[in-house]
Structures are given as C-alpha cells and as structure tokens.
Protein backbone atom coordinates (compact mmCIF):
# COMPACT_ATOMS: atom_id res chain seq x y z
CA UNK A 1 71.52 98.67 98.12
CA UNK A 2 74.68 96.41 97.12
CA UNK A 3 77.92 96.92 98.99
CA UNK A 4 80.86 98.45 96.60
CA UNK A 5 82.29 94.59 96.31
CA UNK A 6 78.56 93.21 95.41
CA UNK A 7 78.12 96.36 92.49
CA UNK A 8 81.66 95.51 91.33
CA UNK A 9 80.94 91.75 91.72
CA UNK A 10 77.90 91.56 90.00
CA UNK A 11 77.60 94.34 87.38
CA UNK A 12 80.65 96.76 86.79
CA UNK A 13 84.09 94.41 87.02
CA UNK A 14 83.93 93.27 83.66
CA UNK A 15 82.38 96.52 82.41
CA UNK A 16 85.36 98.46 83.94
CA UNK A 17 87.27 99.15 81.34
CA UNK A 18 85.22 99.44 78.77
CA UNK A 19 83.43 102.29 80.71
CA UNK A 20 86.83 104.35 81.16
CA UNK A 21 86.91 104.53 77.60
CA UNK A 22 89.68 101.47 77.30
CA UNK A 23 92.54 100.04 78.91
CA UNK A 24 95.28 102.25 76.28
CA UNK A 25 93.22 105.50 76.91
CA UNK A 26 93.50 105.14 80.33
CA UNK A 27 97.62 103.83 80.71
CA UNK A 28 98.44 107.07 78.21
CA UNK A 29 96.40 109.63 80.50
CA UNK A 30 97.95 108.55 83.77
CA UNK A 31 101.81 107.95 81.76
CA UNK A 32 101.00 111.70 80.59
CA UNK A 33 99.96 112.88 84.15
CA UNK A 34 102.77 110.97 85.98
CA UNK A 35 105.40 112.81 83.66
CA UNK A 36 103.70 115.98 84.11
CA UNK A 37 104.03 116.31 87.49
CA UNK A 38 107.54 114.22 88.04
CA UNK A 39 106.18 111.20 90.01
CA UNK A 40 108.82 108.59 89.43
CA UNK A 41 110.75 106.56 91.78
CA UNK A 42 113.77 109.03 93.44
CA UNK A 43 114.52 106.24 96.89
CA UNK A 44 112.89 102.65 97.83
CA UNK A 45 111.15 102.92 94.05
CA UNK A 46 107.86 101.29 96.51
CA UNK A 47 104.63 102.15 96.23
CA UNK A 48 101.15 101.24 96.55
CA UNK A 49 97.89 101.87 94.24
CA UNK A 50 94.85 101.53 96.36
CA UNK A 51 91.39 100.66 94.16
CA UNK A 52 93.89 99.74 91.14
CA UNK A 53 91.17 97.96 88.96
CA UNK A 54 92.80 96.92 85.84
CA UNK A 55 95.92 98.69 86.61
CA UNK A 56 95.26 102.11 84.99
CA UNK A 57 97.53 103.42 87.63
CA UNK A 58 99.80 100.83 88.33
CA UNK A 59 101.59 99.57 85.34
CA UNK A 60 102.81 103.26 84.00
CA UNK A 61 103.96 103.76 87.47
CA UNK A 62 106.29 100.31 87.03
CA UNK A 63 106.92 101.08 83.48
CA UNK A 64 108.59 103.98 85.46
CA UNK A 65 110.88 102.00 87.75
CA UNK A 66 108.43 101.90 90.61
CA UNK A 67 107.80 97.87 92.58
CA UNK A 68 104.14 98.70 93.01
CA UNK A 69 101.50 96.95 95.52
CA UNK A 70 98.10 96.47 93.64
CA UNK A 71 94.96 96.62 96.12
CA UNK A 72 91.30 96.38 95.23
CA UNK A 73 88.23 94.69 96.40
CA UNK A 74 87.62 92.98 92.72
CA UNK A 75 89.19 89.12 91.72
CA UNK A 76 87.98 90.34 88.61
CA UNK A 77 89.73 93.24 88.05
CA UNK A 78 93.01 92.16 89.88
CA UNK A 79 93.08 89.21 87.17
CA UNK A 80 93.10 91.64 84.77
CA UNK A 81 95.30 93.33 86.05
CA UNK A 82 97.46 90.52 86.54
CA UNK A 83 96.81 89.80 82.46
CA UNK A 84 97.73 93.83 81.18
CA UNK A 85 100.92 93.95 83.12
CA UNK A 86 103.04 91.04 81.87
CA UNK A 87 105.85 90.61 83.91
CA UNK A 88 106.22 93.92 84.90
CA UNK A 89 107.25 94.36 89.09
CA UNK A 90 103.68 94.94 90.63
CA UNK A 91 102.05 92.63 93.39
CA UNK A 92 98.24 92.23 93.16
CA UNK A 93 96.16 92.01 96.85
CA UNK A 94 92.85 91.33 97.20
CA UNK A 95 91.71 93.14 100.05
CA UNK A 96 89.46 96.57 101.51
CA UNK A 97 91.73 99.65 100.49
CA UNK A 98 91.77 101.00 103.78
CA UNK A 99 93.62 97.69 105.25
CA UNK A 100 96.80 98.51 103.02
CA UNK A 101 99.08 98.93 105.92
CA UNK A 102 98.64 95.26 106.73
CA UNK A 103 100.51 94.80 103.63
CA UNK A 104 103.70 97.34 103.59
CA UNK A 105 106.47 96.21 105.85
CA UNK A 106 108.73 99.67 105.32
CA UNK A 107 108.13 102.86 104.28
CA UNK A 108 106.80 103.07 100.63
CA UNK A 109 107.68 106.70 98.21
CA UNK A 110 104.24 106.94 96.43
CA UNK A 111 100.89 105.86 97.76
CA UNK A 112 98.35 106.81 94.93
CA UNK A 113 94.68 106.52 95.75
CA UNK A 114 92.64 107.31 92.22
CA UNK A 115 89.76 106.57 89.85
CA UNK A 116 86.85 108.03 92.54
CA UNK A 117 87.91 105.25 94.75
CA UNK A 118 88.69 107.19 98.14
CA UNK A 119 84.67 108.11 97.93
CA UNK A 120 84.02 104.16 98.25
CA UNK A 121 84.55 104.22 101.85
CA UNK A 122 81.67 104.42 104.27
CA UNK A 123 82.75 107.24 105.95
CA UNK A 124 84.36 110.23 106.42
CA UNK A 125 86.04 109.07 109.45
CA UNK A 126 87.21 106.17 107.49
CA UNK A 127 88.40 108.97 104.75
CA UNK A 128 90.51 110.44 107.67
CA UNK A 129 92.20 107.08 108.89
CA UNK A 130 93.37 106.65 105.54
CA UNK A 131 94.87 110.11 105.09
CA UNK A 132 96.64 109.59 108.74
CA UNK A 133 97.95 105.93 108.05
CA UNK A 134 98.88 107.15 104.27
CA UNK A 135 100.86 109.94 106.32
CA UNK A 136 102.61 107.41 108.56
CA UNK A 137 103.41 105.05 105.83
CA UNK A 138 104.94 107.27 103.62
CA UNK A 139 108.97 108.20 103.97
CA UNK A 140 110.15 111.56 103.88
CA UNK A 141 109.13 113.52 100.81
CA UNK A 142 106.96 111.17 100.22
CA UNK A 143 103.96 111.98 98.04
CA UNK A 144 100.17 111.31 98.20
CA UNK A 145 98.48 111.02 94.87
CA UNK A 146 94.14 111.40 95.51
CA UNK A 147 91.71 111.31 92.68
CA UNK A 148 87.90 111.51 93.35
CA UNK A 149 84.56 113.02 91.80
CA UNK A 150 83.42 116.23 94.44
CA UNK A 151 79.72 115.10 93.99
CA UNK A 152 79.08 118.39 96.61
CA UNK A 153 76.94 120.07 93.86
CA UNK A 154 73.81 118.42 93.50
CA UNK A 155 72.66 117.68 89.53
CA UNK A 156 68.93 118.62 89.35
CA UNK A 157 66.11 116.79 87.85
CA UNK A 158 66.99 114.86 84.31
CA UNK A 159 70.63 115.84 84.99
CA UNK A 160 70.79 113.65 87.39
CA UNK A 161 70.54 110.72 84.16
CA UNK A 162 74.15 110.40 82.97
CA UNK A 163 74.81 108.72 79.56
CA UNK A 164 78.36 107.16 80.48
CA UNK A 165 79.33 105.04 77.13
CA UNK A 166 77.14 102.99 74.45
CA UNK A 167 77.76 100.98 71.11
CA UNK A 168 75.59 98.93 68.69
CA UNK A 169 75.51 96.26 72.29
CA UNK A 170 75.65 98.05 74.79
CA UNK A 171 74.13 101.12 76.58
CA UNK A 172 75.73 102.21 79.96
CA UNK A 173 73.79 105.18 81.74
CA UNK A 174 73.61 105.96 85.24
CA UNK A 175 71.56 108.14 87.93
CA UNK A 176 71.90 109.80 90.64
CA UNK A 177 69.95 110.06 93.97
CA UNK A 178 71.28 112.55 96.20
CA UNK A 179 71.42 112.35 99.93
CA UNK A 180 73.07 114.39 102.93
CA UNK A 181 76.35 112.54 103.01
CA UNK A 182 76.26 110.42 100.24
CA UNK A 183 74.93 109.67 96.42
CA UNK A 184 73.02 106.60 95.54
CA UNK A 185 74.69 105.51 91.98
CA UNK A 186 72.34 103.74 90.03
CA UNK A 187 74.34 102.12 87.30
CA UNK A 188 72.19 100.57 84.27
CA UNK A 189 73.19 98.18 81.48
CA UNK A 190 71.27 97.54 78.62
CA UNK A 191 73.19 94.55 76.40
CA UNK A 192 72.21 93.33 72.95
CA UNK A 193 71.50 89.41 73.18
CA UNK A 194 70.84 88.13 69.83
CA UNK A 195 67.83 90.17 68.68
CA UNK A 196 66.74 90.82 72.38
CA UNK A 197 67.93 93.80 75.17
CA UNK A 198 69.05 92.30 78.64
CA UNK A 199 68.97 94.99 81.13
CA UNK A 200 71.05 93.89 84.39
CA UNK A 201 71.00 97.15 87.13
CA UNK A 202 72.97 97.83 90.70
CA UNK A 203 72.97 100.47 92.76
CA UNK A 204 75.63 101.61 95.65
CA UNK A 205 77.23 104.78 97.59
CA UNK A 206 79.42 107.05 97.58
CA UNK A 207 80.38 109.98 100.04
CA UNK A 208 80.02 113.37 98.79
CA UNK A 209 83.26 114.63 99.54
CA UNK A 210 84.11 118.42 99.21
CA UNK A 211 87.60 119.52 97.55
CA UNK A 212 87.80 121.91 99.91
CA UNK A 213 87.33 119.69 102.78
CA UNK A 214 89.98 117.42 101.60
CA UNK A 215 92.71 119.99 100.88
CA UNK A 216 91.85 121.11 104.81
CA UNK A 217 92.00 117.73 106.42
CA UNK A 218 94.96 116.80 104.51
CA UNK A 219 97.11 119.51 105.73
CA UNK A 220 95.82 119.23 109.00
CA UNK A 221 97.45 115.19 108.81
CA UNK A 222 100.54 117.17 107.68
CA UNK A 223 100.83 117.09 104.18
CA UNK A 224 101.82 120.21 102.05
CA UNK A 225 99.27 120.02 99.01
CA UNK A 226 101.68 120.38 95.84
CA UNK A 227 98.63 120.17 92.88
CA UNK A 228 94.73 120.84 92.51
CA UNK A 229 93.58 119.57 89.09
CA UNK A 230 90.02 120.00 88.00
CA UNK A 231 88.87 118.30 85.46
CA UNK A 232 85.06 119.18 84.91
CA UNK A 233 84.77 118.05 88.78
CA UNK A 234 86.83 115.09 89.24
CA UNK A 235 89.58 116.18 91.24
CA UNK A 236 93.10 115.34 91.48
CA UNK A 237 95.35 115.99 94.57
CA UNK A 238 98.58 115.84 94.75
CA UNK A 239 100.07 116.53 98.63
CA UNK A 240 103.78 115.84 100.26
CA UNK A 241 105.25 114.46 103.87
C-alpha cells in the first residue's frame, strides 16, 4: 500500500490532468462555480488552496483578485502549477495539507480544500483538526470551500471497476476495495509503447467520509453551512465563520 505522496509520486502526478478531463475543463468549471456562488475577494483578497495539483482551483481564484497560497504534497504538480499560472499572484508550497497554518501569518478570506483531497488524510481526527485550524485561520465572514467523493455507499461486485478516461495510448481504470473506514483505490494504467502495452499500477486510501457527518462536525467547529452540491456523489460544501 503506497502512501498518497508515493501514488502521486510514482503513478498519478503526471496523469493528473489528463484524468480530470484537462487543465481548460477544469479552470472553466471552478471559474463557473466561483461566480455562481460569489466567492471573490471582499477584504485581505488571501487565501489558501490546500491539495491544489495543477492549480484547478487556484488560478481562477487569482484571475479573481485573490493572492492565493498553493499547497500540495506533489513537486510535480506544483511545477505545473507554477507553468499554467504565468505570473499571476499565487505562492506554491510543498508541504502535507494539514500543516497549512505553518504557512499563513494573518488571517486569510477563503481557505478552499477540493478535488477529493480532504479524504487523503489518515484520519478522521486529522479531518477534524483541519476543520478547527481552518476555523481559527479564517477572518470574520470568512468562508470554507470542501470538495470530496462520500465513498459511504459501497459499489458492489464489477461496479466496483471504474473506467476513468482512455484514448488510442492510454487506458485509465480503477477499483475499489472497500473497508470499515476507508477504500483501497487501485488505480491502473495501461500505456501504448510502440506496438507494446506497459501496465504501471498503485494503490492507496482514502477515508470514507459521510456528507452528513461533515455538515455535523462542521457546524459543531462553528461554521454556518451556506451550500450542499451533489454532483452524482462528489460533494461540495460551502460553510461560513
């Protein structure tokens, strides 16, 4: 079982992107859902995108006005990162997500947390010391933005074999082995190499984290939960200081 840094390390950083459907897809879904609900920058214009990957997050919410602080595990993906935003004011760190307060020196408008990355952690415990030091690091009115799969219902059988993206190269599936707390991803590429298939494989875990759960636990940190989006079970929370 590889740890989420070895699985991103050695399989899905370069993938990433490609996976998500693209880098443009991805920058007009999040400009279209930032607009939607009226996340732009209203005081300090600061905040932070923890698990930003490529910046799928990050550079519509600068392209907005926000100074954003870019964490995630990956070199990889921070470098590409790095390459998509071109100039624009956000500040790539290489470091666990839920060490972000190390890095904020004053309170910060917008923490956004998205792309199933909260379900990363090895915990729920760790789940809830993020939600308390998001709390704490956020000013007054300031919002938290959550996105994550709820993986509580269990696929059965060959369900549990997800085709995630192919072309004439390259075949991306995945499968899913389902345990009390957590779900074993098993992510598969198959890659055209000359007239030959390579198949490289990883497998890591996530927590199986229950919408309902999270709405609870967030307004028990304090938060007043603004948004519930469902979108064929990956979830998107918006909740308020």
């Amino acid at each position: 079982m590889a740890s989420v840094k070895e699985h991103y390390d050695n399989l899905l950083a370069p993938l990433y992107s490609w996976i998500s459907g693209g880098l443009k897809l991805k920058l007009e879904e999040n400009q279209k859902y930032f607009a939607l609900h009226d996340i732009r920058p209203t005081r300090s214009g600061l905040a932070v995108d923890l698990g930003a990957g490529p910046g799928f997050q990050s550079i519509p919410l600068s392209q907005s006005g926000f100074q954003v602080i870019a964490m995630d595990l990956s070199r990889y993906l921070l470098a590409e990162l790095d390459s998509n935003a071109a100039g624009l004011p956000i500040v790539t760190i290489e470091d666990e997500l839920s060490n972000f307060t190390a890095h904020i020196h004053q309170p910060v408008e917008l923490i956004v947390c998205m792309g199933d990355t909260i379900t990363h952690l090895t915990s729920i415990d760790k789940i809830k010391i993020l939600i308390k030091d998001a709390y704490q690091s956020l000013d007054e009115n300031g919002r938290l933005v959550l996105g994550f799969r709820d993986l509580t219902t269990e696929l059965k059988g060959l369900d549990r074999f997800i085709p995630v993206r192919s072309n004439s190269k390259r075949i991306f599936t995945c499968f899913l082995e389902y345990e009390e707390k957590h779900v074993n991803v098993h992510d598969i590429v198959h890659e055209k190499v000359g007239d030959r298939w390579a198949t490289k494989k990883s497998c890591f875990r996530k927590l199986r984290v229950s919408t309902q759960w999270m709405v609870a636990y967030l307004q028990e940190s304090g938060f007043t939960i603004g948004d519930i989006d469902n979108n064929k079970g990956a979830i998107t929370i918006i909740a308020q200081k």
